[in-house]
C-alpha atoms as a PDB file:
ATOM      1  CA  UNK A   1      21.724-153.191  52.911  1.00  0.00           C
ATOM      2  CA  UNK A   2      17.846-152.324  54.316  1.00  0.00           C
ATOM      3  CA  UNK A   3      15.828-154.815  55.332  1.00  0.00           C
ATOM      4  CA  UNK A   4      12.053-155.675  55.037  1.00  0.00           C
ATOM      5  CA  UNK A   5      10.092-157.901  57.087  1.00  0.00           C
ATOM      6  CA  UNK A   6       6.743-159.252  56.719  1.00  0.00           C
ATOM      7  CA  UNK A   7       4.969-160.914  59.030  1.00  0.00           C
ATOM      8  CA  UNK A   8       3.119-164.778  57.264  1.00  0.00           C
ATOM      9  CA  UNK A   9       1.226-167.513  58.907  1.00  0.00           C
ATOM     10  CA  UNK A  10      -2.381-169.165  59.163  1.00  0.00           C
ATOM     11  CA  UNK A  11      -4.057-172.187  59.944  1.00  0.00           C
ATOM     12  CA  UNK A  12      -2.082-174.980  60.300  1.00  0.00           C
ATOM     13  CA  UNK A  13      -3.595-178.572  59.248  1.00  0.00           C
ATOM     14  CA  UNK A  14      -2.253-179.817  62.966  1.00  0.00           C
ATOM     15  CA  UNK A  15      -0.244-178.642  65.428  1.00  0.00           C
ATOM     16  CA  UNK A  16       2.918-180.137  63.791  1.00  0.00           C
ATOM     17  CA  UNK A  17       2.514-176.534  61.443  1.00  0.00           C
ATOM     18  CA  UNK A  18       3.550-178.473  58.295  1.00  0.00           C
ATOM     19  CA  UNK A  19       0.529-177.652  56.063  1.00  0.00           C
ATOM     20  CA  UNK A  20      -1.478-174.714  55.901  1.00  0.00           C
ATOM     21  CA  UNK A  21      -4.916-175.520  55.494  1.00  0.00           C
ATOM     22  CA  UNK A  22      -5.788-174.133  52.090  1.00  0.00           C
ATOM     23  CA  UNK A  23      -7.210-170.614  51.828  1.00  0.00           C
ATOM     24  CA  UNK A  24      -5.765-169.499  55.279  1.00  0.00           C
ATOM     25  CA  UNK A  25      -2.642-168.097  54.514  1.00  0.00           C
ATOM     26  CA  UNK A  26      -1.706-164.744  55.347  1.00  0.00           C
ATOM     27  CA  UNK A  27       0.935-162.241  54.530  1.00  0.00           C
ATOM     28  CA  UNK A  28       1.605-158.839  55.983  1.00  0.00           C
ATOM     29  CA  UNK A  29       4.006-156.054  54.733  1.00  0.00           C
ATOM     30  CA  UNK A  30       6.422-155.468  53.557  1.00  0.00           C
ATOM     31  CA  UNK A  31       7.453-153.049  56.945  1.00  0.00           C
ATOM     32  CA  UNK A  32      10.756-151.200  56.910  1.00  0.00           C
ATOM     33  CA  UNK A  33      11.327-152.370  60.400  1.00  0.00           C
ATOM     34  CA  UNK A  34      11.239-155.332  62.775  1.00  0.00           C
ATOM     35  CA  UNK A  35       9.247-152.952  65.638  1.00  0.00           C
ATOM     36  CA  UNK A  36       6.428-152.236  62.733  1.00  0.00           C
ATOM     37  CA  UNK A  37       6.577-155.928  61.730  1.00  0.00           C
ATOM     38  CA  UNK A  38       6.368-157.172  65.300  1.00  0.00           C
ATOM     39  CA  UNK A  39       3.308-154.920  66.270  1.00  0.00           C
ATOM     40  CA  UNK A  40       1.025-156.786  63.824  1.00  0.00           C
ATOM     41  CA  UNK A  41       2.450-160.058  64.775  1.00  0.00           C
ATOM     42  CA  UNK A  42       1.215-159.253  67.925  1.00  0.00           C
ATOM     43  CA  UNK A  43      -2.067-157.992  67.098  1.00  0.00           C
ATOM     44  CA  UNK A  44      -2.683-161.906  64.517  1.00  0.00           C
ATOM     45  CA  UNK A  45      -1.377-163.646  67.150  1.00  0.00           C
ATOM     46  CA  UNK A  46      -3.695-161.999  69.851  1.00  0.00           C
ATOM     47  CA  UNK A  47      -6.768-162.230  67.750  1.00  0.00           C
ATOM     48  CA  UNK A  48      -6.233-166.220  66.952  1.00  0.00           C
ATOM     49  CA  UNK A  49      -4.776-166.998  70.565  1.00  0.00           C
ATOM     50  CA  UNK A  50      -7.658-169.715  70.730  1.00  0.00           C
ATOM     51  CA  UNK A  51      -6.808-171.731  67.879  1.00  0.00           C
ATOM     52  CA  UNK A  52      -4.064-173.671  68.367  1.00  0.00           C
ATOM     53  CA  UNK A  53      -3.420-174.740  64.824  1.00  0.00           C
ATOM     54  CA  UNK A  54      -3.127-171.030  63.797  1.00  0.00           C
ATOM     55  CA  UNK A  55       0.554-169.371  63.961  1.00  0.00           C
ATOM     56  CA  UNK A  56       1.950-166.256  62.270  1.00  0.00           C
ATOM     57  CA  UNK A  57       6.014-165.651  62.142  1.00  0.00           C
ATOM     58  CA  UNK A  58       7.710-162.387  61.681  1.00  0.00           C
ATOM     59  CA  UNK A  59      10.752-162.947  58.352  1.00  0.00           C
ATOM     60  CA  UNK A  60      12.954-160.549  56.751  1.00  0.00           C
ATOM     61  CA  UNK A  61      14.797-160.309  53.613  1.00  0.00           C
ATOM     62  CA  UNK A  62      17.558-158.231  52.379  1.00  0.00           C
ATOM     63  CA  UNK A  63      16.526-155.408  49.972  1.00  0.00           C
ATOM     64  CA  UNK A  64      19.874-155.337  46.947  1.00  0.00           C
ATOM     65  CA  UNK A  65      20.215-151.869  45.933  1.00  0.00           C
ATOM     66  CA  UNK A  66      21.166-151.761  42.124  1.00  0.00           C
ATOM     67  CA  UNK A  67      22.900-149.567  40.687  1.00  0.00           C
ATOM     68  CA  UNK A  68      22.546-149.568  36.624  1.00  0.00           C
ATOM     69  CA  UNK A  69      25.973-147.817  34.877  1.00  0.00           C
ATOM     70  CA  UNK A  70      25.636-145.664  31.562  1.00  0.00           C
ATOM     71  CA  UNK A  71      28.417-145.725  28.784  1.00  0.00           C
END
C-alpha cells in the first residue's frame, strides 16, 4: 500500500512539546514520499532554528486502496 507523509509541528507552550500554543500549528502535504516530506522539514526547521519551543516532525500514513465490486 502507498504511503503519504506530511510534515506537522509549531510552537510548543515549553520545551516539554506537550501543548501547542494556540494558532501555531502547522501542517504540510500530503507528499508521496519521505525525500519530498523531509525537504520541507528541513527548510521549517531551518527557518525556526532560534526558537526553541518550535518543532516540526515528518509522519506518514498508509493510503487503503478500495476497490468497490458491481453485481
Amino acid at each position: 500500500m502507498p504511503k503519504q507523509f506530511w510534515v506537522i509541528g509549531g510552537e510548543y507552550q515549553c520545551v516539554e512539546f506537550q501543548e501547542v500554543v494556540p494558532g501555531t500549528a502547522r501542517v504540510f502535504g500530503p507528499f508521496e514520499n519521505y525525500d519530498e516530506a523531509n525537504q520541507v522539514w528541513r527548510e521549517r526547521s531551518l527557518a525556526s532554528r532560534s526558537s526553541a519551543t518550535t518543532r516540526y516532525s515528518i509522519v506518514s500514513n498508509v493510503v487503503r486502496q478500495t476497490t468497490q465490486y458491481l453485481a
